[in-house]
C-alpha atoms as a PDB file:
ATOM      1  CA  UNK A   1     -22.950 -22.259   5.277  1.00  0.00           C
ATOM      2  CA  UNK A   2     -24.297 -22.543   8.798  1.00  0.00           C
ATOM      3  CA  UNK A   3     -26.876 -24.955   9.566  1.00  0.00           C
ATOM      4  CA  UNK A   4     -30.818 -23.928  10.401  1.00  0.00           C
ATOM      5  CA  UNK A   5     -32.539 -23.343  13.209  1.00  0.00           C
ATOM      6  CA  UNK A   6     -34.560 -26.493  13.149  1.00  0.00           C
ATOM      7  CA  UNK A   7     -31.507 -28.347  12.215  1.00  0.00           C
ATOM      8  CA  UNK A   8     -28.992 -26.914  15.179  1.00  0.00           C
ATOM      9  CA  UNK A   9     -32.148 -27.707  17.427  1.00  0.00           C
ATOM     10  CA  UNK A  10     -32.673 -31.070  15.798  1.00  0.00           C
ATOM     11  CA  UNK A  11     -28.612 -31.869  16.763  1.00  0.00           C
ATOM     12  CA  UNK A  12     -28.382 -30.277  19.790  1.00  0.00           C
ATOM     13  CA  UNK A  13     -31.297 -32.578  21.703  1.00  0.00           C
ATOM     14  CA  UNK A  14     -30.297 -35.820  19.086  1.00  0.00           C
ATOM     15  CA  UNK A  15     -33.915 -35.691  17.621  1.00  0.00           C
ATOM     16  CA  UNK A  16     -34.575 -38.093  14.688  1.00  0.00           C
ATOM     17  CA  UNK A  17     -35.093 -37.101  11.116  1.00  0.00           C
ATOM     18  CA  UNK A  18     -38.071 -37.288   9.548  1.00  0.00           C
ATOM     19  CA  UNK A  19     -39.943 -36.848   6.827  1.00  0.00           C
ATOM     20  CA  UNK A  20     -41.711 -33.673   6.104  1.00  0.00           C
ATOM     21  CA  UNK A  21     -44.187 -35.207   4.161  1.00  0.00           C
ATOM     22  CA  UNK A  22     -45.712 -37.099   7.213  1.00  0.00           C
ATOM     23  CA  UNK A  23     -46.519 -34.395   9.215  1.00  0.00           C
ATOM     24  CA  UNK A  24     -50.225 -33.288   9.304  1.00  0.00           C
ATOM     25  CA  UNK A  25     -50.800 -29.712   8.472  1.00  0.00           C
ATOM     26  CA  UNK A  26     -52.236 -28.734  11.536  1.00  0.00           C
ATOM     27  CA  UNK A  27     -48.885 -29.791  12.866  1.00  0.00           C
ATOM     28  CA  UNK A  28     -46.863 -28.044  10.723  1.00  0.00           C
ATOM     29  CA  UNK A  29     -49.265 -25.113  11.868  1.00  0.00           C
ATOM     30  CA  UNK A  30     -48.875 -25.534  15.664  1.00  0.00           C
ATOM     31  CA  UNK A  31     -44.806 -25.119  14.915  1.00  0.00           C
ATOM     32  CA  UNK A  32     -45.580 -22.369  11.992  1.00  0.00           C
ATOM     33  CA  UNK A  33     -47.833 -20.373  14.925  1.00  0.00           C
ATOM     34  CA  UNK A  34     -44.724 -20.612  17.678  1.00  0.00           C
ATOM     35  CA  UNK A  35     -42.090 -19.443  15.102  1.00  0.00           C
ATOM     36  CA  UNK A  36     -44.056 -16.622  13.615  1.00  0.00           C
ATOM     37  CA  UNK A  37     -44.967 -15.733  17.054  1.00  0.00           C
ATOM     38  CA  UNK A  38     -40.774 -15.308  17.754  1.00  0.00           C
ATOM     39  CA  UNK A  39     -40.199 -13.574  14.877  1.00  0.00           C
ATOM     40  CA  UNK A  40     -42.727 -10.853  14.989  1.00  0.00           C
ATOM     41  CA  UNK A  41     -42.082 -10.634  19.122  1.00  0.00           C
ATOM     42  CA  UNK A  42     -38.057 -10.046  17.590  1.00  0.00           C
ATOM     43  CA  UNK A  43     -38.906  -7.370  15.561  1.00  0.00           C
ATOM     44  CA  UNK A  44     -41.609  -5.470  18.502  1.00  0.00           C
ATOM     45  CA  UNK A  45     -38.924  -5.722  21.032  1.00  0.00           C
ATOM     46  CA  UNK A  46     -36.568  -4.598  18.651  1.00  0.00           C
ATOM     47  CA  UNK A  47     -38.322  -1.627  18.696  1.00  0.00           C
ATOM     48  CA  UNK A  48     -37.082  -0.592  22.239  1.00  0.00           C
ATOM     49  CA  UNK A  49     -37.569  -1.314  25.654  1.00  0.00           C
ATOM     50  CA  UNK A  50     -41.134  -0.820  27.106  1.00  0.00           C
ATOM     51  CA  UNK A  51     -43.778  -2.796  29.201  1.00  0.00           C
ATOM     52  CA  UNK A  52     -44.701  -5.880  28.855  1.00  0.00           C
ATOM     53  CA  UNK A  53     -48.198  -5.146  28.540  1.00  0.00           C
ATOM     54  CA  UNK A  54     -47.298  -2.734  25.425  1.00  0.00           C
ATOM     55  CA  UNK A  55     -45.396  -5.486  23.557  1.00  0.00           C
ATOM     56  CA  UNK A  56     -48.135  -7.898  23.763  1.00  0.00           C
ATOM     57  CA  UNK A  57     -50.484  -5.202  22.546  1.00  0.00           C
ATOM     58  CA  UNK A  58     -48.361  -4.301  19.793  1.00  0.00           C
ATOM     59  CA  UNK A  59     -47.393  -8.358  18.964  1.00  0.00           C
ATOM     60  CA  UNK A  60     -51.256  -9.596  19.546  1.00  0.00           C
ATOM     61  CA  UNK A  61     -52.231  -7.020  16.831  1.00  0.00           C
ATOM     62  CA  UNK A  62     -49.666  -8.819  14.370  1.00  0.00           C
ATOM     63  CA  UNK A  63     -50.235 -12.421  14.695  1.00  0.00           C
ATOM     64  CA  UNK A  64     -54.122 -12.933  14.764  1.00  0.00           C
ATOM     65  CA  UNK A  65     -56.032 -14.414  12.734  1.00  0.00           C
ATOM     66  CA  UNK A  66     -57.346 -11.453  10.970  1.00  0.00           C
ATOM     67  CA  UNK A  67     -53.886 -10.138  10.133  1.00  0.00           C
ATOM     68  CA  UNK A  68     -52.907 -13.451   9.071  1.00  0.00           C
ATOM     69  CA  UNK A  69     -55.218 -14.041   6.881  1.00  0.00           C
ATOM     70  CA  UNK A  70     -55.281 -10.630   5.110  1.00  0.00           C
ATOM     71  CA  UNK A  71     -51.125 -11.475   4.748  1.00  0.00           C
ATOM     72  CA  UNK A  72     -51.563 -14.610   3.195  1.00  0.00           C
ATOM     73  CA  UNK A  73     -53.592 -12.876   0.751  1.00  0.00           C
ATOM     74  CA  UNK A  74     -50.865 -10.886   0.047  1.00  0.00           C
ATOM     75  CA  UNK A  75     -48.532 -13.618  -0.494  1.00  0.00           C
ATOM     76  CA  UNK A  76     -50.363 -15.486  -2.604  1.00  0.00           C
ATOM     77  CA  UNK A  77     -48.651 -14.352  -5.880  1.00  0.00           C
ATOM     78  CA  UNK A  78     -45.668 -14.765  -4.370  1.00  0.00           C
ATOM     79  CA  UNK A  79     -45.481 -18.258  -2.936  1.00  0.00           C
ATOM     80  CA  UNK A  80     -43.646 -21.394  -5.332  1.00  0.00           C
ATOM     81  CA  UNK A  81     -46.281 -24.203  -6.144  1.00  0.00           C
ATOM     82  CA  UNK A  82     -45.009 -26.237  -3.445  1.00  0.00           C
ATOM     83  CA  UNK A  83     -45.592 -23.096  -1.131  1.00  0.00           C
ATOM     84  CA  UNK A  84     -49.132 -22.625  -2.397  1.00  0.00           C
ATOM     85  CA  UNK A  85     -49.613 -27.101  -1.990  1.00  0.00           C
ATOM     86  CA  UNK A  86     -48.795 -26.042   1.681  1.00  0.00           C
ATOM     87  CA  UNK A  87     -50.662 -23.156   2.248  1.00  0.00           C
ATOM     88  CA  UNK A  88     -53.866 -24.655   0.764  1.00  0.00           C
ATOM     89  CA  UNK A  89     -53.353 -28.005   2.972  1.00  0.00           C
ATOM     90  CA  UNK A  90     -52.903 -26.194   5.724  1.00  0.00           C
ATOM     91  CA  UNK A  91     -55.956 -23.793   4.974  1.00  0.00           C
ATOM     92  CA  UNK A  92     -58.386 -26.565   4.021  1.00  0.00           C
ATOM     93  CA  UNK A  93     -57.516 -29.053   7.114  1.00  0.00           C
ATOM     94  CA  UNK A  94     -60.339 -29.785   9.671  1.00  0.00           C
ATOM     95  CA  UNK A  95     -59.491 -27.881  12.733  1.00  0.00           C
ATOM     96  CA  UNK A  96     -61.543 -29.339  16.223  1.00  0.00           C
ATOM     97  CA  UNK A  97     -61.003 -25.944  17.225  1.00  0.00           C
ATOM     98  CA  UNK A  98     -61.433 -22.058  16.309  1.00  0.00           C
ATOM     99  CA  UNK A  99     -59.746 -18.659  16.957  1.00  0.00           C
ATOM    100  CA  UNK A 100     -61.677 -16.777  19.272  1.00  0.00           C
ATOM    101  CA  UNK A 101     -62.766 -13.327  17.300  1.00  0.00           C
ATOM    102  CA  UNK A 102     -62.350 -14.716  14.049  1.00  0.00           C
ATOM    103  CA  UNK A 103     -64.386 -15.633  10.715  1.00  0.00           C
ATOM    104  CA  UNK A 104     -64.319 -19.304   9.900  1.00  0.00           C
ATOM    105  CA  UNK A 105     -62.641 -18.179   6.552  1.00  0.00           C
ATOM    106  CA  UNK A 106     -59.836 -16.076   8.387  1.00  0.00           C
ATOM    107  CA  UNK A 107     -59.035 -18.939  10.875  1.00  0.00           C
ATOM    108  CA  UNK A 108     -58.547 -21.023   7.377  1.00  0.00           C
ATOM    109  CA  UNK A 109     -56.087 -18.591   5.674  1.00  0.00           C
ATOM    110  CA  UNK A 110     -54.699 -18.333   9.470  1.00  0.00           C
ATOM    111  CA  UNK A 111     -54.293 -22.106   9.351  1.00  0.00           C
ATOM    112  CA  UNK A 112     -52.357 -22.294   5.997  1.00  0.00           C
ATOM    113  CA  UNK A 113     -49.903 -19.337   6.476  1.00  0.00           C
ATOM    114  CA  UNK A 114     -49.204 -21.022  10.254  1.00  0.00           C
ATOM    115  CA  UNK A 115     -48.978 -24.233   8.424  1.00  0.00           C
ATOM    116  CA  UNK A 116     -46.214 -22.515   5.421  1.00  0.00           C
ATOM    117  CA  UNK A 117     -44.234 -21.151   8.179  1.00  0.00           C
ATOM    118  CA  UNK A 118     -43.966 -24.633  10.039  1.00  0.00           C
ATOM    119  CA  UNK A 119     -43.157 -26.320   6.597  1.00  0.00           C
ATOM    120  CA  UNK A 120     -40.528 -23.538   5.955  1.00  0.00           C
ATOM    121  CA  UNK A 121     -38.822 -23.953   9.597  1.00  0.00           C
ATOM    122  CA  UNK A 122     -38.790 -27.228   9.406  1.00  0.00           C
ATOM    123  CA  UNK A 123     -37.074 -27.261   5.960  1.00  0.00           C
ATOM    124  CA  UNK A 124     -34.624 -24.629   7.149  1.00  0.00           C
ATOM    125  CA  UNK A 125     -35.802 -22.408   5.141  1.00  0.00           C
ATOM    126  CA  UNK A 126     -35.798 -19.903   7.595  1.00  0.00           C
ATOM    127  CA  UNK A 127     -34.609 -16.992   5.365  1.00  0.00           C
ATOM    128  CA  UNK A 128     -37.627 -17.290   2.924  1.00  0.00           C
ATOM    129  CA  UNK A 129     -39.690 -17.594   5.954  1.00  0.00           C
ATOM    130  CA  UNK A 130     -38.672 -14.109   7.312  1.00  0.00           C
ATOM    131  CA  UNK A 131     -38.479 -12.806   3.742  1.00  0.00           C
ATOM    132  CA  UNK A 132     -41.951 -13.832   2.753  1.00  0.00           C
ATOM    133  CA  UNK A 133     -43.280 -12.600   6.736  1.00  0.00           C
ATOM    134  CA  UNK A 134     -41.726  -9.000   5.808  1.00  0.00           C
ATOM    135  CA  UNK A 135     -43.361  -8.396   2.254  1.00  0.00           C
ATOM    136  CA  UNK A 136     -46.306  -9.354   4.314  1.00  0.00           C
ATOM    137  CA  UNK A 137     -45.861  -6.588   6.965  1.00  0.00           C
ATOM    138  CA  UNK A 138     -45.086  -4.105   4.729  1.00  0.00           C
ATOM    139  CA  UNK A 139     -47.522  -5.085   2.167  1.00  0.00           C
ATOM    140  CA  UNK A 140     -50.459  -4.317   5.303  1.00  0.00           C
ATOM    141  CA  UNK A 141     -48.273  -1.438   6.246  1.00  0.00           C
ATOM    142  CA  UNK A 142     -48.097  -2.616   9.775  1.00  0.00           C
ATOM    143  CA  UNK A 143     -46.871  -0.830  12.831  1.00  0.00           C
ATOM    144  CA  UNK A 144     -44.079  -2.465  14.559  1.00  0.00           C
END
C-alpha cells in the first residue's frame, strides 16, 4: 500500500512524529484550509487550461466560508463520531480572527470542516478526505 501524503512529506524532510491529539484545532484548520485549497484548485485546473484570473474566480467561489459551511452541513450525517469530535472542536474554537464576508456562524462551520480536513491529512486519510470533499460538491451541485 503506498504511504500518504503527509507521511511521504513527513519522511522526505525527516520531520518528527507526533501526536494528533496535541494539535489545536485551529491548527489542524490552518493545514485543513491549504489542503482543501489543493484539492479543489486540482479539480478547476483539471477542467482545462484558462487564465489565471478565471481559475481563482472559479476556486474562490469553492472554498469560502459560505460554501464551506453550507458543505459541512451536508456532511454532517455522514461523518464517524470521531469525525463529528473534530468537526465540532474545530467549529467551536476561539478564532482571534474572522473571514472577511462571512457570518460569525459560517466562519464556525468553516473552521470545523478546515479543521476535519487537517485531522484527515494528517492521519493519511487522504482518500476519505477527497471522498467526503466530493459528496460535498455534488451535494451543493457546484460548478467546477
Amino acid at each position: 500500500m503506498e504511504k500518504g501524503i503527509h507521511s511521504y512529506i513527513k519522511q522526505e524532510f525527516g520531520l518528527p512524529e507526533v501526536d494528533i491529539r496535541t494539535y489545536s484545532p485551529l491548527t489542524l484548520a490552518y493545514i485543513g484550509d491549504g489542503i482543501y485549497d489543493l484539492v479543489i484548485r486540482s479539480v478547476v485546473v483539471a477542467g482545462g487550461n484558462t487564465r489565471a484570473g478565471e481559475l481563482h474566480r472559479r476556486t474562490s467561489q469553492i472554498v469560502k466560508a459560505h460554501t464551506q459551511a453550507e458543505m459541512m452541513e451536508l456532511l454532517l450525517p455522514l461523518l464517524t463520531e470521531e469525525e463529528a469530535d473534530i468537526y465540532r472542536r474545530g467549529r467551536n474554537a476561539k478564532s482571534p480572527t474572522m473571514a472577511k464576508n462571512a457570518t460569525m456562524a459560517d466562519y464556525r462551520k468553516a473552521t470545523g470542516f478546515e479543521a476535519l480536513m487537517g485531522y484527515l491529512y494528517l492521519t493519511d486519510r487522504f482518500e476519505r478526505l477527497v471522498e467526503l470533499v466530493k459528496a460535498g460538491v455534488r451535494g451543493l451541485k457546484l460548478n467546477l
